[in-house]
C-alpha atoms as a PDB file:
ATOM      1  CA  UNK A   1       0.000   0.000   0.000  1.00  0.00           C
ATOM      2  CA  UNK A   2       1.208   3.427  -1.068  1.00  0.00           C
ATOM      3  CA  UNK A   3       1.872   5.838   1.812  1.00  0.00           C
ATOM      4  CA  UNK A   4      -0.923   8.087  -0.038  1.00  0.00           C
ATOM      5  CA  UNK A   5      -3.025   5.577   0.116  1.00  0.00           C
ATOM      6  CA  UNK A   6      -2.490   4.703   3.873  1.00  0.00           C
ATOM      7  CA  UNK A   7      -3.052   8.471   4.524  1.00  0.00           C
ATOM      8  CA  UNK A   8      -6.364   8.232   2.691  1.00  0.00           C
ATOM      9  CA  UNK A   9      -7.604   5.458   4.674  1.00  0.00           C
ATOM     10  CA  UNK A  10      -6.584   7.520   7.991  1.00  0.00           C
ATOM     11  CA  UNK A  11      -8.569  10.736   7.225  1.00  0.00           C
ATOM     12  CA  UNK A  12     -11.666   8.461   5.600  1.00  0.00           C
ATOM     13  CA  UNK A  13     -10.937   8.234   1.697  1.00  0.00           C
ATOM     14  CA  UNK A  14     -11.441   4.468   2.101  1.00  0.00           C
ATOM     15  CA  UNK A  15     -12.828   4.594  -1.630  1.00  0.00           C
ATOM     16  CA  UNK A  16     -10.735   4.348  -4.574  1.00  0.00           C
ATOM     17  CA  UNK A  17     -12.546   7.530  -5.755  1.00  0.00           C
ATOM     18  CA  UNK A  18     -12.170   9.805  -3.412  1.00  0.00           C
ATOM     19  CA  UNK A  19      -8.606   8.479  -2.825  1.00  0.00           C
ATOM     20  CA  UNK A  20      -8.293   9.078  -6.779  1.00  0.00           C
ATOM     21  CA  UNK A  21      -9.460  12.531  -6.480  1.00  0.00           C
ATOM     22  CA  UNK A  22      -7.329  13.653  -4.101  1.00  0.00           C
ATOM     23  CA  UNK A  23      -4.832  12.491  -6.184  1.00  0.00           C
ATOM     24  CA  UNK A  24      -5.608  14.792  -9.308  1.00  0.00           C
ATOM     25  CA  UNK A  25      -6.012  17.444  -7.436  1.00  0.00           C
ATOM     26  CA  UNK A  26      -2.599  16.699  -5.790  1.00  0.00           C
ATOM     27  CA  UNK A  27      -1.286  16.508  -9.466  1.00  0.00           C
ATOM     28  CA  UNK A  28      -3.003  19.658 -10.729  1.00  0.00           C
ATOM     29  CA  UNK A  29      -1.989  21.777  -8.035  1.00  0.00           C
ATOM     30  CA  UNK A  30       1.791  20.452  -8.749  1.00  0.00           C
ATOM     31  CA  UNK A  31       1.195  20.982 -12.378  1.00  0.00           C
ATOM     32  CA  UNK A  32      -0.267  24.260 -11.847  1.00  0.00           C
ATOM     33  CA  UNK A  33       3.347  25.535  -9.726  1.00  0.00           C
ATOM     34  CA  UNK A  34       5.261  23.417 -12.868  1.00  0.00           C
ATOM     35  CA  UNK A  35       3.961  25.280 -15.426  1.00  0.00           C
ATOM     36  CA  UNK A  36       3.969  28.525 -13.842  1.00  0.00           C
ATOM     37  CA  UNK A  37       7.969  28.523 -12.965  1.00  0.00           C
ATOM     38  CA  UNK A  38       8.594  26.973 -16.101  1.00  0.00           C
ATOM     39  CA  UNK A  39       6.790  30.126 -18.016  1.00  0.00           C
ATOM     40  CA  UNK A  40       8.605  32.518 -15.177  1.00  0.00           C
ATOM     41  CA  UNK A  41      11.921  31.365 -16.272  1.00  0.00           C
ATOM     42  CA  UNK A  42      11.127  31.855 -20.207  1.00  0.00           C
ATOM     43  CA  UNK A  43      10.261  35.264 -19.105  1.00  0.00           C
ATOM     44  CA  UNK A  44      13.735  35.588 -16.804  1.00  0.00           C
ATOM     45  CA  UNK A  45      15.726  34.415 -19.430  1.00  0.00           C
ATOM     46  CA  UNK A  46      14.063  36.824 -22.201  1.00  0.00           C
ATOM     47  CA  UNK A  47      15.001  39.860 -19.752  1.00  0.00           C
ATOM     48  CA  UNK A  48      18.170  38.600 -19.418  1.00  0.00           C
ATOM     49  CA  UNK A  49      18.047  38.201 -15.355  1.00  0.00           C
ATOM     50  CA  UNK A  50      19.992  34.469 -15.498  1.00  0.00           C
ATOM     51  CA  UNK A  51      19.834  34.661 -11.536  1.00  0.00           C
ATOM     52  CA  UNK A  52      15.924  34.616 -11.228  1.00  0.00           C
ATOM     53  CA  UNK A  53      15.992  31.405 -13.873  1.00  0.00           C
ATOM     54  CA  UNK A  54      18.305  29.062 -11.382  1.00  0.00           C
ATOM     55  CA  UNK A  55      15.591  30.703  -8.279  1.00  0.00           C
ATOM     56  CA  UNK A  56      13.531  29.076 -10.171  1.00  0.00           C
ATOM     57  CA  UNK A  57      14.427  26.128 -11.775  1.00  0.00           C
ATOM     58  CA  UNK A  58      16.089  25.555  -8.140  1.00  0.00           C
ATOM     59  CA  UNK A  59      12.172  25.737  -6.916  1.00  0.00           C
ATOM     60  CA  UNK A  60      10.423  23.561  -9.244  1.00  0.00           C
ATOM     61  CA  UNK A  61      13.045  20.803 -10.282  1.00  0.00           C
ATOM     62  CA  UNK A  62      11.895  17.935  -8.144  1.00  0.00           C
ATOM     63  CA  UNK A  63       8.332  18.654  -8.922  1.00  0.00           C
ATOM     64  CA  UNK A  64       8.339  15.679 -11.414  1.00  0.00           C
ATOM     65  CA  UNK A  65       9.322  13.699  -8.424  1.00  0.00           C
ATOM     66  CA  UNK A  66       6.342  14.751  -6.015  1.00  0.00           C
ATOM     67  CA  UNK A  67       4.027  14.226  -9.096  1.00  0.00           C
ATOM     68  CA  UNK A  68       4.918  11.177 -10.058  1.00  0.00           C
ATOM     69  CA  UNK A  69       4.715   9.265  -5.981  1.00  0.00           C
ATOM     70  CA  UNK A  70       2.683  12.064  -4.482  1.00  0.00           C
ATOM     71  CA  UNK A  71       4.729  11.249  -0.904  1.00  0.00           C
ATOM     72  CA  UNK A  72       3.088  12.952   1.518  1.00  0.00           C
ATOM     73  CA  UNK A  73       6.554  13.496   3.259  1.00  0.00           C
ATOM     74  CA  UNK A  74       8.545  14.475   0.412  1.00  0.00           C
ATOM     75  CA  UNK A  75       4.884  17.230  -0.172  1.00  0.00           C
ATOM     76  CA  UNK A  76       5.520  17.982   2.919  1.00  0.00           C
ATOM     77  CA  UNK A  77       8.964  18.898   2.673  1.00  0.00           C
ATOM     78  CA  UNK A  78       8.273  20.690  -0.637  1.00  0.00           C
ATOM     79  CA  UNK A  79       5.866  23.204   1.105  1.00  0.00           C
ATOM     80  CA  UNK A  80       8.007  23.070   4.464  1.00  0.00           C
ATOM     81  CA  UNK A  81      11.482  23.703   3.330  1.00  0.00           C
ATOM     82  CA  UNK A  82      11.897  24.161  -0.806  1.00  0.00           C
ATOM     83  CA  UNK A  83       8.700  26.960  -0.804  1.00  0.00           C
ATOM     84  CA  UNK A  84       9.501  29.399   1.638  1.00  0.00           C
ATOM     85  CA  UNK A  85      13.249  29.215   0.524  1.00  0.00           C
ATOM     86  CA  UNK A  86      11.779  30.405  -2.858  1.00  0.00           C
ATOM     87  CA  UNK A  87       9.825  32.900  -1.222  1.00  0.00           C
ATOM     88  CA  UNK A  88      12.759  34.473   0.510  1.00  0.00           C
ATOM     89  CA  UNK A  89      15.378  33.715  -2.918  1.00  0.00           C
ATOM     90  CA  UNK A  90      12.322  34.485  -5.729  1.00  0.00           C
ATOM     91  CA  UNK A  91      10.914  37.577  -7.196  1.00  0.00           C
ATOM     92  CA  UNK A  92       6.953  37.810  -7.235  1.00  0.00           C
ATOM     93  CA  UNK A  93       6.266  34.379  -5.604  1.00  0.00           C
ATOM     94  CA  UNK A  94       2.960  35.858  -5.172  1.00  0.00           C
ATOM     95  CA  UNK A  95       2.013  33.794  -8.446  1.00  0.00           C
ATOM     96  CA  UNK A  96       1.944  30.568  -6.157  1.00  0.00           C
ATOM     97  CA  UNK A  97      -0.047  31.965  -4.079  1.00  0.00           C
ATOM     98  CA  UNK A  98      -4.102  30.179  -4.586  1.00  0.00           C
ATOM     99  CA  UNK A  99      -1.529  26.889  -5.647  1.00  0.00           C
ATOM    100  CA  UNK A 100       0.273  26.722  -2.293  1.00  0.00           C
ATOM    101  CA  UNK A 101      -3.154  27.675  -0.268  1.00  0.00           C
ATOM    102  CA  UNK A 102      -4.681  24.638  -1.716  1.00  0.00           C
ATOM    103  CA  UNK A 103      -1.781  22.214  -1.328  1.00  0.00           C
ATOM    104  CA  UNK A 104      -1.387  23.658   2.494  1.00  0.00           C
ATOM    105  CA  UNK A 105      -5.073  23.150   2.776  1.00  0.00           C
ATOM    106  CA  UNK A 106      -4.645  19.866   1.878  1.00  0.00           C
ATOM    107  CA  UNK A 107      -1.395  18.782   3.426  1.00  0.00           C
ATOM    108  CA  UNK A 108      -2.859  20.070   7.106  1.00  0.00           C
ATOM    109  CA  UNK A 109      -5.102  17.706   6.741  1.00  0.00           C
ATOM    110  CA  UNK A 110      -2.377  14.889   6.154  1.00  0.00           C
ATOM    111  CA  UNK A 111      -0.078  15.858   9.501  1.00  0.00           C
ATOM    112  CA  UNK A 112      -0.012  13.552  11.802  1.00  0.00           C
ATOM    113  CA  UNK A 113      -1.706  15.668  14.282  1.00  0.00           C
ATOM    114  CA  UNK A 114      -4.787  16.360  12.378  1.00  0.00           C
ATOM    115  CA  UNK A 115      -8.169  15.706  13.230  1.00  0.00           C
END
């Protein structure tokens, strides 16, 4: 059993749909962040500011990692540790923003402490 799937069944997603839709939205929300730093650093390049591009390619390069096993630890560390590293590093984070509020919505309800 996945460790996704174990959280699932702690916090009542017993069925494979639910389970599954927590998963998209999991996905899109990492796909969302993906495609967003991926267009930020076309856009840093273009204006010449190489710095901003390694920010950013720094922030979103193990995203194909966390999409592909959705591991609620390595999420975890993602919005723990990488994100507010880019936030302090990054120009305009604010872009994130409505991304990161769902995926910290979601991941408070994966801690170990959660009701």
């Amino acid at each position: 059993m996945s460790k996704l799937a174990a959280f699932a069944g702690k916090v009542g997603l017993r069925s494979s749909n639910k389970r599954a839709e927590m998963e998209d939205e999991l996905r899109e929300i990492l796909l969302n962040i993906l495609r967003d730093g991926i267009l930020r650093i076309r856009s840093f390049g273009w204006s010449g500011h190489a710095d901003l591009c390694a920010v950013e390619a720094d922030h979103i390069h193990n995203l194909p990692a966390l999409i592909r096993d959705l591991n609620p630890e390595l999420l975890a560390g993602y919005f723990d540790i990488a994100r507010p590293c880019f936030i302090r590093e990054g120009k305009r984070t604010e872009t994130f923003d409505a991304d990161w509020a769902r995926l910290g919505s979601i991941l408070a309800k994966m801690r170990p402490d959660a009701k």
